[in-house]
C-alpha atoms as a PDB file:
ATOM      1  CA  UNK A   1      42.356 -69.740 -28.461  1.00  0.00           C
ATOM      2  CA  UNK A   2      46.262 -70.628 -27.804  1.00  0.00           C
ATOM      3  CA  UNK A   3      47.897 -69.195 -24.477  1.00  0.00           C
ATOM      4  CA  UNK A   4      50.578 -66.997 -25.311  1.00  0.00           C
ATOM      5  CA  UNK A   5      54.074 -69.083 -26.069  1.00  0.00           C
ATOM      6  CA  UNK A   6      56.390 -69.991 -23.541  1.00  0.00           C
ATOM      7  CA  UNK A   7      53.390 -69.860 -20.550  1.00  0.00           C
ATOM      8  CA  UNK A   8      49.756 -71.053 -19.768  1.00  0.00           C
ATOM      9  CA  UNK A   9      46.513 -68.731 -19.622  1.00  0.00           C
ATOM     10  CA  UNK A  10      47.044 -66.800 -16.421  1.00  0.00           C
ATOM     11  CA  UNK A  11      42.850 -65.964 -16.205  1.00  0.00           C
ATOM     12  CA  UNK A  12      42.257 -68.173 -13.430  1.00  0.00           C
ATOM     13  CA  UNK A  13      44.656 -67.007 -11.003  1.00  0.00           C
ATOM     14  CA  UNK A  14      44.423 -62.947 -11.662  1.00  0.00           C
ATOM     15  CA  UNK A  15      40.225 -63.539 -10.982  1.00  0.00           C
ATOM     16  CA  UNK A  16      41.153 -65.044  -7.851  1.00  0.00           C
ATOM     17  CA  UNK A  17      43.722 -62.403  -6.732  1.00  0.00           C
ATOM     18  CA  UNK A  18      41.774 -59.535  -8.147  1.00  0.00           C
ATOM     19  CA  UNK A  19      38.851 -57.782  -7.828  1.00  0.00           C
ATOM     20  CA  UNK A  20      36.652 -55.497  -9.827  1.00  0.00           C
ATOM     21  CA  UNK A  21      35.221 -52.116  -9.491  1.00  0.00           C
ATOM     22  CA  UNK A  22      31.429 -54.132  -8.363  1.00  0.00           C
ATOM     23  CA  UNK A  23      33.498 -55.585  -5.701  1.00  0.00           C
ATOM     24  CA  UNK A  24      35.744 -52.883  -4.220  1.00  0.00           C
ATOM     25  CA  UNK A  25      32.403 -51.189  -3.924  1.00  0.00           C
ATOM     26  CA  UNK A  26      31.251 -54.134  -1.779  1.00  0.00           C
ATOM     27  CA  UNK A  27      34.127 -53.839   0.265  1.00  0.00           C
ATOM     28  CA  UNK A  28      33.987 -50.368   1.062  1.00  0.00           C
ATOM     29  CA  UNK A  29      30.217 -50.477   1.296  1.00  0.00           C
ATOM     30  CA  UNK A  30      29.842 -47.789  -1.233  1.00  0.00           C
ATOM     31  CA  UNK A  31      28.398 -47.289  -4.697  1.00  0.00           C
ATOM     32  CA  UNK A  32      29.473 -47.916  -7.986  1.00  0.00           C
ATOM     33  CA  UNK A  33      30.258 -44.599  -8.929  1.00  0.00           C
ATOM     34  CA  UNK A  34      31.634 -43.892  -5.309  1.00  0.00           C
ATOM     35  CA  UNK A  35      33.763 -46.627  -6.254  1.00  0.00           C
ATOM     36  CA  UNK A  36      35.089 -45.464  -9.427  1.00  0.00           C
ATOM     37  CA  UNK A  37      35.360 -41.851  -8.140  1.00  0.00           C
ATOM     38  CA  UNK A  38      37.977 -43.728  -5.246  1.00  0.00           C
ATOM     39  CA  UNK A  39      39.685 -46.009  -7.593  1.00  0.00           C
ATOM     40  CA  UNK A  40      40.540 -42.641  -9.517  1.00  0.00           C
ATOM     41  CA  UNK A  41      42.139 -40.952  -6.571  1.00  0.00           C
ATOM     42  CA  UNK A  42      45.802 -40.995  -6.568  1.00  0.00           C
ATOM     43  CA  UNK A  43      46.107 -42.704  -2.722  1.00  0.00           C
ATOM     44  CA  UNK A  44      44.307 -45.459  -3.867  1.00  0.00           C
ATOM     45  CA  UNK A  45      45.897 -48.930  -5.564  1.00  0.00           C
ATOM     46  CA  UNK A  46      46.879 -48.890  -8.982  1.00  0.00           C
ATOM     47  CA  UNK A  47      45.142 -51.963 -10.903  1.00  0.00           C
ATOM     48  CA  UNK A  48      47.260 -54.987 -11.220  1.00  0.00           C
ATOM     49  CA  UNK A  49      45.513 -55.807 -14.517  1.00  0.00           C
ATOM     50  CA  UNK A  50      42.861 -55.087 -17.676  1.00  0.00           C
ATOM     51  CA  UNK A  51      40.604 -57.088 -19.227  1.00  0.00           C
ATOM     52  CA  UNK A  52      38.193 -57.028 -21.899  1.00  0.00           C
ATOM     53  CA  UNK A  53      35.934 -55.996 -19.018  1.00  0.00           C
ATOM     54  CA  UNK A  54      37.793 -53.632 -17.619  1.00  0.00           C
ATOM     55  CA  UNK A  55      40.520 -52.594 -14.613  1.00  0.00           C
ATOM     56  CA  UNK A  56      41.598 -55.234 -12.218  1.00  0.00           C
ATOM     57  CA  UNK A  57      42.795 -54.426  -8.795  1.00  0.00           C
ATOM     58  CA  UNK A  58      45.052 -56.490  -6.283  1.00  0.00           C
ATOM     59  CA  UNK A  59      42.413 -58.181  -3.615  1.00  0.00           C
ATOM     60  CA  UNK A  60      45.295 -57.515  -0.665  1.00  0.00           C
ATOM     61  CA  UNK A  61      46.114 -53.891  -1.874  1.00  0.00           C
ATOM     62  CA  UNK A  62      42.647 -53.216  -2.159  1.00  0.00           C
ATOM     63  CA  UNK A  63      41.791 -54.623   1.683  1.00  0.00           C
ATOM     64  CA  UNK A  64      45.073 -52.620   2.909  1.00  0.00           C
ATOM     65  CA  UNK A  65      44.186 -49.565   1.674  1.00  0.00           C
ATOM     66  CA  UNK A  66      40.203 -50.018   3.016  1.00  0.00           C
ATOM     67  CA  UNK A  67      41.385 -51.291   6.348  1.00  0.00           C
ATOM     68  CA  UNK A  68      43.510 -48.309   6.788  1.00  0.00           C
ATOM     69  CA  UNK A  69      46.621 -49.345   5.815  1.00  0.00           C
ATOM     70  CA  UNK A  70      47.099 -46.716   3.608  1.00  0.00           C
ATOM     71  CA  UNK A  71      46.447 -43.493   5.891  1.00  0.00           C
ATOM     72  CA  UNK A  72      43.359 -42.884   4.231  1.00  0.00           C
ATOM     73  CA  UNK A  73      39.762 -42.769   5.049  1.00  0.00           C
ATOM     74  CA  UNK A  74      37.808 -44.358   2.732  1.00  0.00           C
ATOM     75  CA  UNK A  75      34.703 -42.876   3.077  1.00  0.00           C
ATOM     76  CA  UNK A  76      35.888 -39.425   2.051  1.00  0.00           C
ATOM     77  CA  UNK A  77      38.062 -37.652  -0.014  1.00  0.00           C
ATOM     78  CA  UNK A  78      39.657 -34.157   1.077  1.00  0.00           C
ATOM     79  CA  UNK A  79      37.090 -32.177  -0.789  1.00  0.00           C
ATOM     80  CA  UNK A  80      34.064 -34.118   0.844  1.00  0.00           C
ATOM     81  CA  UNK A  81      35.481 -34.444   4.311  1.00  0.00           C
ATOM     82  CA  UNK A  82      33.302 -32.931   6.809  1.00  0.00           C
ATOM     83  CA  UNK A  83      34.527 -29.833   8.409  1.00  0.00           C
ATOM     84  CA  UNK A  84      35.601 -29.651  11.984  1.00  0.00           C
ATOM     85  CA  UNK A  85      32.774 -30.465  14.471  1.00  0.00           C
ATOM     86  CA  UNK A  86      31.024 -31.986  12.221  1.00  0.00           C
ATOM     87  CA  UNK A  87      29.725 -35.257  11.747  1.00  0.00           C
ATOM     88  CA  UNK A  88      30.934 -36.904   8.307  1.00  0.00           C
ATOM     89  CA  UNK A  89      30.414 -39.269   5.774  1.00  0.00           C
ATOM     90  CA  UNK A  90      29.598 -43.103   7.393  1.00  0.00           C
END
């Protein structure tokens, strides 16, 4: 398979800069699904990039938004936050 004219195969450096859905889970110590159901919400990091495998999302974005960075708690959404004076999701 040729790279596209005028530039090289860019593969390499987007899996480098990128994560999957597997991994944002990781990061956020979460499921799968929990994952998806995040990557879905509007606060969160558009992906960067598709593949044949699916979505790609920026690595830094990604750690931003989980570190805070984004005003956003990651362990909840609005309709699963706990209600006042009580304990929520971990």
């Amino acid at each position: 398979m040729c790279p596209p004219s005028g530039g090289q195969p860019r593969q390499p450096q987007v899996h480098m800069t990128t994560m999957r859905l597997v991994e944002i889970a990781e990061v956020l110590g979460v499921s799968k699904q929990r994952a998806h159901q995040i990557a879905n919400d509007r606060a969160f990091p558009a992906p960067v990039a598709e593949d044949g495998r699916g979505r790609l999302w920026d690595r830094r974005e990604v750690r931003a938004w989980a570190s805070g960075g984004a005003g956003r708690s990651h362990g909840a959404s609005e309709r699963t936050r706990a209600a006042p004076g009580r304990s929520g999701p971990t």
